[in-house]
N, C-alpha and C. Protein backbone atom coordinates (compact mmCIF):
# COMPACT_ATOMS: atom_id res chain seq x y z
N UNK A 1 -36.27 -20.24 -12.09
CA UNK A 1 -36.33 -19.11 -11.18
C UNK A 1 -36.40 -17.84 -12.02
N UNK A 2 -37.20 -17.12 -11.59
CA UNK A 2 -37.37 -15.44 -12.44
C UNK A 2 -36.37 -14.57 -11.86
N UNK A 3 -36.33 -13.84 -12.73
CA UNK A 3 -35.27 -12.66 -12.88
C UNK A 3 -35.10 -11.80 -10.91
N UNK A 4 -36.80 -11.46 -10.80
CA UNK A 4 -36.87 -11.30 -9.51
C UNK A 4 -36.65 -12.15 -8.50
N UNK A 5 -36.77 -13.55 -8.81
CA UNK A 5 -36.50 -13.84 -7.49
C UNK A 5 -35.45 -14.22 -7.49
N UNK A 6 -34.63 -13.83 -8.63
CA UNK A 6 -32.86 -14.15 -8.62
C UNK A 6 -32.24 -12.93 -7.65
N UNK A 7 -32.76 -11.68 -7.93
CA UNK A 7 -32.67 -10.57 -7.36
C UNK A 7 -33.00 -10.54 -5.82
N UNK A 8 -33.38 -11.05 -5.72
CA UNK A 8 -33.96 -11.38 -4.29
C UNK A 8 -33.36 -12.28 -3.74
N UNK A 9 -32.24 -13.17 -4.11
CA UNK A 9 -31.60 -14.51 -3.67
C UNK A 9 -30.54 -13.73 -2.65
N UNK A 10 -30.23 -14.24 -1.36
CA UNK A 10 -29.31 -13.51 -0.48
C UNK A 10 -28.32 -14.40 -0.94
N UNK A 11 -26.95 -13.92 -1.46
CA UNK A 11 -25.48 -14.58 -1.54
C UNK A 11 -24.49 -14.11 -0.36
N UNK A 12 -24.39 -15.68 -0.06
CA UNK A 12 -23.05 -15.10 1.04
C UNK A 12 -21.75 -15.33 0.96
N UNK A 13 -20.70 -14.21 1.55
CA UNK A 13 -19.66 -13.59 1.12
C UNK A 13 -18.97 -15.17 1.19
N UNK A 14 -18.39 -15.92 -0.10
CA UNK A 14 -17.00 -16.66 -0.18
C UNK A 14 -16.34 -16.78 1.05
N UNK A 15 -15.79 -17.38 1.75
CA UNK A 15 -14.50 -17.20 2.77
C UNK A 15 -13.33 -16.77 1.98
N UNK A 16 -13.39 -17.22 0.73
CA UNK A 16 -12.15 -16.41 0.32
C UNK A 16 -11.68 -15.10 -0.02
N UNK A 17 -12.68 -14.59 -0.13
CA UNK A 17 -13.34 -13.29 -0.44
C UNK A 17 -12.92 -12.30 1.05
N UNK A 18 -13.83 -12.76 1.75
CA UNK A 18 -13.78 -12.14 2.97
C UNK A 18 -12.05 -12.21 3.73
N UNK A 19 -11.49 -13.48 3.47
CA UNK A 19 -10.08 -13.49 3.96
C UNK A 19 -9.25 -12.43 3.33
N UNK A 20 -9.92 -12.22 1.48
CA UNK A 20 -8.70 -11.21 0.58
C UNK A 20 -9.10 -9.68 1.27
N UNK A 21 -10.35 -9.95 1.71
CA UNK A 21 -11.04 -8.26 2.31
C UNK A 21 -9.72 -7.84 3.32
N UNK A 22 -10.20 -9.13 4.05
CA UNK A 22 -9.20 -8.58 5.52
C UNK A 22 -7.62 -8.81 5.07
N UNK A 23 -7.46 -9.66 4.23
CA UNK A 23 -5.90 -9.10 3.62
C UNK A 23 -5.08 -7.91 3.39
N UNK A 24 -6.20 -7.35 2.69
CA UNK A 24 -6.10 -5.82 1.94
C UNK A 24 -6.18 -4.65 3.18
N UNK A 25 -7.42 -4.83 3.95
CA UNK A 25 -7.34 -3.82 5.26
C UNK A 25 -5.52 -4.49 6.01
N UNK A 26 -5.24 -5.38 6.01
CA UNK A 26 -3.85 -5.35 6.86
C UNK A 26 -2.39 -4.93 5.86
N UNK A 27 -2.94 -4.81 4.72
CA UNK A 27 -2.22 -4.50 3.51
C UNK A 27 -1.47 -3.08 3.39
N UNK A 28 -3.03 -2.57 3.74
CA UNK A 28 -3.02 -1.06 3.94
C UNK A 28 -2.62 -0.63 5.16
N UNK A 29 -2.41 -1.48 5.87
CA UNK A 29 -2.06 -1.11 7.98
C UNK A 29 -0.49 -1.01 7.63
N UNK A 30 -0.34 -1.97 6.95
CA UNK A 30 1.23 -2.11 6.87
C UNK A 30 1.91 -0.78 5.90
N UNK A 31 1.25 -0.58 5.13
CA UNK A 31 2.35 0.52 3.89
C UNK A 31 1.73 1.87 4.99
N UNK A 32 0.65 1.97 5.39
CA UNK A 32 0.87 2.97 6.41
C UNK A 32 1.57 3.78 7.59
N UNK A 33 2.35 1.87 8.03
CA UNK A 33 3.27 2.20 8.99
C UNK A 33 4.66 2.56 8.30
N UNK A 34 4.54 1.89 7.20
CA UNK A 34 5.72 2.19 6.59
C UNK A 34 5.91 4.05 5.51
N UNK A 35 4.59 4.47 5.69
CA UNK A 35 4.98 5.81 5.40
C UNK A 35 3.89 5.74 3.72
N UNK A 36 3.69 4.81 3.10
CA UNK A 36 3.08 4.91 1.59
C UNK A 36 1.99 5.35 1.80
N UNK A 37 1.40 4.89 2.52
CA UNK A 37 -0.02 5.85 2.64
C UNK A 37 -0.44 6.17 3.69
N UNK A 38 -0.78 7.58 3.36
CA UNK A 38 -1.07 8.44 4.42
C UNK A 38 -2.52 8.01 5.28
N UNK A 39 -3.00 8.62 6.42
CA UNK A 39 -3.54 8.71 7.34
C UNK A 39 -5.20 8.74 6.62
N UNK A 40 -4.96 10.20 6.04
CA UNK A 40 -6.54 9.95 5.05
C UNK A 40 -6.86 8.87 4.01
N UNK A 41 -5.64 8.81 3.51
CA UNK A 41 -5.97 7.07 2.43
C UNK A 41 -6.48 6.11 3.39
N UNK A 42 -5.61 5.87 4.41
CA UNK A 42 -6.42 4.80 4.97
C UNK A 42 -7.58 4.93 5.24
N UNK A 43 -7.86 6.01 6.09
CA UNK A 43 -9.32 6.27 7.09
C UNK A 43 -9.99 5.98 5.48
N UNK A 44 -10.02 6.13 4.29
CA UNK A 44 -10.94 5.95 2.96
C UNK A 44 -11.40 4.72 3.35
N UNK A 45 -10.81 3.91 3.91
CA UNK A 45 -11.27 2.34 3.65
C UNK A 45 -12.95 1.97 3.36
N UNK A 46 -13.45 1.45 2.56
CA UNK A 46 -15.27 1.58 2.35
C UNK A 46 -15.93 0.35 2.55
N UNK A 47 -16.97 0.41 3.00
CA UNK A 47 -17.61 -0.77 3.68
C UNK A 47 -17.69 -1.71 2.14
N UNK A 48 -17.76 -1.38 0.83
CA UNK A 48 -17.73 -1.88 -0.47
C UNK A 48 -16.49 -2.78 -0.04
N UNK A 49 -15.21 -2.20 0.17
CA UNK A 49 -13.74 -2.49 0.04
C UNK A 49 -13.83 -4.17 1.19
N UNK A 50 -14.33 -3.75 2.29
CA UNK A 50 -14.37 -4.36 3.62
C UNK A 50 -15.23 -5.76 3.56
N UNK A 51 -16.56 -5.03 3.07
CA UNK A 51 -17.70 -5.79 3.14
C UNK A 51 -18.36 -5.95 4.58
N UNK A 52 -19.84 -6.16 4.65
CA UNK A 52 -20.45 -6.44 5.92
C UNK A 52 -19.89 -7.14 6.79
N UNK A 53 -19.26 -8.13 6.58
CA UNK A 53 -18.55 -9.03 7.39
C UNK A 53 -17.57 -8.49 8.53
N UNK A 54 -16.97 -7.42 8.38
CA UNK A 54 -16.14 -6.35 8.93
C UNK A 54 -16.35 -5.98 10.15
N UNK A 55 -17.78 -5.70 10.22
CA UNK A 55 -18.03 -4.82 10.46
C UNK A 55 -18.66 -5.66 11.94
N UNK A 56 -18.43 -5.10 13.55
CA UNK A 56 -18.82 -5.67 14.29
C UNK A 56 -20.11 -6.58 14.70
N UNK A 57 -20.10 -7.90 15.24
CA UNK A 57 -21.70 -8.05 15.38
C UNK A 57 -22.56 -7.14 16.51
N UNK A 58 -23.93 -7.10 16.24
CA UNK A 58 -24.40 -6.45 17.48
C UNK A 58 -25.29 -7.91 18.11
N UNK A 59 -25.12 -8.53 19.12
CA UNK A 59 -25.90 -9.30 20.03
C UNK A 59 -27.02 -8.90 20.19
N UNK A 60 -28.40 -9.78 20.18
CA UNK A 60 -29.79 -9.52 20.53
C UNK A 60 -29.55 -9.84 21.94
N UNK A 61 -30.56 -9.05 23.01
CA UNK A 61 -30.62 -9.48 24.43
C UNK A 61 -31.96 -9.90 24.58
N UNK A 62 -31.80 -10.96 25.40
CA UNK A 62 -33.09 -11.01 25.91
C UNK A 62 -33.77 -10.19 27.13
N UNK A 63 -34.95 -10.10 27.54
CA UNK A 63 -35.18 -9.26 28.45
C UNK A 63 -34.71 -9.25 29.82
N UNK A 64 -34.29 -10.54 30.29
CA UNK A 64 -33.18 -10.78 31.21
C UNK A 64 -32.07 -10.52 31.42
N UNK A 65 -31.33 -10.33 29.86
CA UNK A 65 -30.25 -9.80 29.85
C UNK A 65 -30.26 -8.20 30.03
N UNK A 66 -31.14 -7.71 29.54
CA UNK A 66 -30.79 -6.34 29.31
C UNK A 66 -31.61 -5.46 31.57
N UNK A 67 -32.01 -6.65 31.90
CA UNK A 67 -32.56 -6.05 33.20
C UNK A 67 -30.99 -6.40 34.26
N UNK A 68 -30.56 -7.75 33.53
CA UNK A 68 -29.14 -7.45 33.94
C UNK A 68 -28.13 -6.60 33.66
N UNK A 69 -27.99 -6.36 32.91
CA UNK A 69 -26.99 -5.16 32.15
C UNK A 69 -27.24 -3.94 33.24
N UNK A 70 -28.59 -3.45 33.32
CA UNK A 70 -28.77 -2.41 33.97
C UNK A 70 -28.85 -2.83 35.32
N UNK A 71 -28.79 -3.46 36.05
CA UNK A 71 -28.72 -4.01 37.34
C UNK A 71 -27.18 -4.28 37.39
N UNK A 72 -26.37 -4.85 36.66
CA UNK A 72 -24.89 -4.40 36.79
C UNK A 72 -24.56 -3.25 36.58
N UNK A 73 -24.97 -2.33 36.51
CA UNK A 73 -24.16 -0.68 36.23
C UNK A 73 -24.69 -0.17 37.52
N UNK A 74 -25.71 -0.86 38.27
CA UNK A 74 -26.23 -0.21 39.43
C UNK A 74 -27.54 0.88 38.86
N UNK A 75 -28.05 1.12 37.86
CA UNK A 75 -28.98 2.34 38.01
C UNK A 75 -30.34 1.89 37.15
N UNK A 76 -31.30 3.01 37.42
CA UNK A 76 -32.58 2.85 37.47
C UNK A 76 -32.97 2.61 36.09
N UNK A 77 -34.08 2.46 35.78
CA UNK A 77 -34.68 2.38 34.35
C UNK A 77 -34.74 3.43 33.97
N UNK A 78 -34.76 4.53 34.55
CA UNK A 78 -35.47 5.87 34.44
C UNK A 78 -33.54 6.15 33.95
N UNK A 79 -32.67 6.44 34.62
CA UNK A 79 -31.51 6.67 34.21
C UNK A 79 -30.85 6.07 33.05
N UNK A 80 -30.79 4.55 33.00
CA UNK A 80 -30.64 4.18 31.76
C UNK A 80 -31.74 4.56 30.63
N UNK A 81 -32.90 4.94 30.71
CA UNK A 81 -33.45 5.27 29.69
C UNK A 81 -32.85 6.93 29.14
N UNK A 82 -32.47 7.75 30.45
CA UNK A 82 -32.06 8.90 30.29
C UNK A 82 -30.29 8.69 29.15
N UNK A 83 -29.39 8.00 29.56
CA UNK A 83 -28.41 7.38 28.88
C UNK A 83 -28.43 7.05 27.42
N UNK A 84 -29.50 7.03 27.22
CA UNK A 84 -29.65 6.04 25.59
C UNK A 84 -30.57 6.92 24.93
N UNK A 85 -31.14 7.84 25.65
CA UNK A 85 -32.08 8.58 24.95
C UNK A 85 -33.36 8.45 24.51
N UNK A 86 -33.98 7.50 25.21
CA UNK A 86 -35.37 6.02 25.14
C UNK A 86 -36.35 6.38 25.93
N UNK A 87 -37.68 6.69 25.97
CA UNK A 87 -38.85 6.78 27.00
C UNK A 87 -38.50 5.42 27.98
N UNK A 88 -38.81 6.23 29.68
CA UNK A 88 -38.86 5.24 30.57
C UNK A 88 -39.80 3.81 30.47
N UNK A 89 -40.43 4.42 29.56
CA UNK A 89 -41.75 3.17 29.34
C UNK A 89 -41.01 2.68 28.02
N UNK A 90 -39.85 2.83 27.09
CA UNK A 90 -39.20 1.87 26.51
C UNK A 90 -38.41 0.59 27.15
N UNK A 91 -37.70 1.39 28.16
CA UNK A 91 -36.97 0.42 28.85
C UNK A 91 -37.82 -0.81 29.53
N UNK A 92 -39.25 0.01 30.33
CA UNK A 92 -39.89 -1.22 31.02
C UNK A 92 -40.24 -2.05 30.17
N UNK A 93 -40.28 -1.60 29.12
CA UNK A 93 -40.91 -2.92 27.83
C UNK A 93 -40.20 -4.16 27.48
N UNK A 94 -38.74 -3.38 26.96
CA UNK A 94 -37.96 -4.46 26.32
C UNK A 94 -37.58 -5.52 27.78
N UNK A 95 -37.45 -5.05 29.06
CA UNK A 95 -37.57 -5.73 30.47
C UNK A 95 -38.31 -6.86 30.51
N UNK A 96 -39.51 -6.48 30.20
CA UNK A 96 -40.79 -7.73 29.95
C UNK A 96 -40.98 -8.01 28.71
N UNK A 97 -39.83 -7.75 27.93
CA UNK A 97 -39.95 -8.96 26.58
C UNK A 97 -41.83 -8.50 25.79
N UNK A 98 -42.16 -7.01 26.40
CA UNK A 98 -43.23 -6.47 25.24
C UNK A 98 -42.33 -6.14 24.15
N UNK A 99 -41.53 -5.69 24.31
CA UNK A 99 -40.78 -4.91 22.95
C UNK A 99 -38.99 -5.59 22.59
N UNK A 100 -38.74 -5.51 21.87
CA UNK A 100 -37.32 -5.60 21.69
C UNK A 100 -36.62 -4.56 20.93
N UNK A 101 -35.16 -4.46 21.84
CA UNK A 101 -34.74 -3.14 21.50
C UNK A 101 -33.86 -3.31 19.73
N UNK A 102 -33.36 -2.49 19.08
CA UNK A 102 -33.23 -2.73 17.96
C UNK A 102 -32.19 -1.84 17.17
N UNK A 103 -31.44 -1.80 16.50
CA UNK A 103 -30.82 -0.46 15.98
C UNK A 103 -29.82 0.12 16.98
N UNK A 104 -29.57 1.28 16.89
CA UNK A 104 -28.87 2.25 17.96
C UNK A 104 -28.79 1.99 19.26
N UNK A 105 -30.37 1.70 19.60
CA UNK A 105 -30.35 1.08 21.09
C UNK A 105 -29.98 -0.45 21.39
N UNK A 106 -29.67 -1.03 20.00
CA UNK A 106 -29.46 -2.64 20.61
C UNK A 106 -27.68 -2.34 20.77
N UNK A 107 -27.25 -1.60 19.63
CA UNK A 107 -25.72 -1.13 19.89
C UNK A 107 -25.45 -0.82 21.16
N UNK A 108 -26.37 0.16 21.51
CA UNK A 108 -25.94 1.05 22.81
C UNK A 108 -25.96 0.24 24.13
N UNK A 109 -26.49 -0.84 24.43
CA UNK A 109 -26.95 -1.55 25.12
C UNK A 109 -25.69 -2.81 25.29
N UNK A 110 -25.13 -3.17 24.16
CA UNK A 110 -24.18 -4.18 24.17
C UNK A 110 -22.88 -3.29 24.42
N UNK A 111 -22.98 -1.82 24.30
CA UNK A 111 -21.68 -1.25 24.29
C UNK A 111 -22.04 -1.10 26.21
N UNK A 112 -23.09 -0.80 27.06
CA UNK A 112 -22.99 -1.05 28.04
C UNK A 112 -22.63 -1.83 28.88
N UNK A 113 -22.99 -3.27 27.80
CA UNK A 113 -22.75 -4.49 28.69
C UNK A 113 -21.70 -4.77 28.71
N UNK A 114 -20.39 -4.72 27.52
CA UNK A 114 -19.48 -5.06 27.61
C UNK A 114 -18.19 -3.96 28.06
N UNK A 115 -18.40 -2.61 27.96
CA UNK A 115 -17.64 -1.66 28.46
C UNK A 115 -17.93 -0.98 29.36
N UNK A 116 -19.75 -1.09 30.16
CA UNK A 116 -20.00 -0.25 31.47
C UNK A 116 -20.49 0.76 30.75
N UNK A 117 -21.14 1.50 31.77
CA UNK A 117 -21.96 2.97 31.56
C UNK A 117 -21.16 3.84 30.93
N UNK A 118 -20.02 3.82 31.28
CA UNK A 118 -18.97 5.13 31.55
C UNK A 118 -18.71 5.36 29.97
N UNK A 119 -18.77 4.27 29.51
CA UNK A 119 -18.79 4.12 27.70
C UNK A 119 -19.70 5.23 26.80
N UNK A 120 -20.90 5.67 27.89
CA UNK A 120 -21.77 6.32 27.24
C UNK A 120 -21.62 7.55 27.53
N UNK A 121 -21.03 8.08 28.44
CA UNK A 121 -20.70 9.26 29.30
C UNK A 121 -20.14 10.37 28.13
């Protein structure tokens, strides 16, 4: 194997690794409550420290899901597109599975589904 395509090899995080990550974030929860470190030390915590793993998943929807999502909040395409900040002709897309939503809007979309509109308010 060459140098590049060693560089290119995706490694995934140890479980042990990831368990000492989340050790250390409850490490730091604890001397916090207890007064050793302050409020800004903690908030420091770095996605380096954490690792990706940490860090919430975001769910892909399918276009069914996401015509449900907005059919459970009760409102239009035109409103949820107004909500998320998306052309009305985004929303009809990812609906019919022309487009899939991605990024910010796939966040914004699962933060609807699972906490309601009011989340976005």
């Amino acid at each position: 194997m060459t140098t590049t395509a060693k560089a290119r090899t995706k490694k995934a995080t140890p479980p042990a690794k990831s368990r000492m990550r989340g050790e250390i974030v409850d490490a730091m929860r604890g001397l916090h409550k207890v007064g050793a470190v302050s409020g800004e030390e903690l908030e420091k915590t770095t996605l380096r420290m954490l690792g990706k793993d940490a860090l919430p998943k975001v769910e892909a929807m399918s276009p069914d899901e996401i015509a449900a999502v907005r059919a459970h909040a009760g409102i239009s395409q035109a409103v949820l597109a107004g909500f998320m900040n998306v052309a009305v002709n985004t929303v009809s897309q990812w609906e019919r599975g022309e487009r899939q939503p991605t990024g910010a809007a796939l966040k914004l979309l699962n933060v609807v589904k699972h906490n309601g509109l009011d989340a976005l308010r």
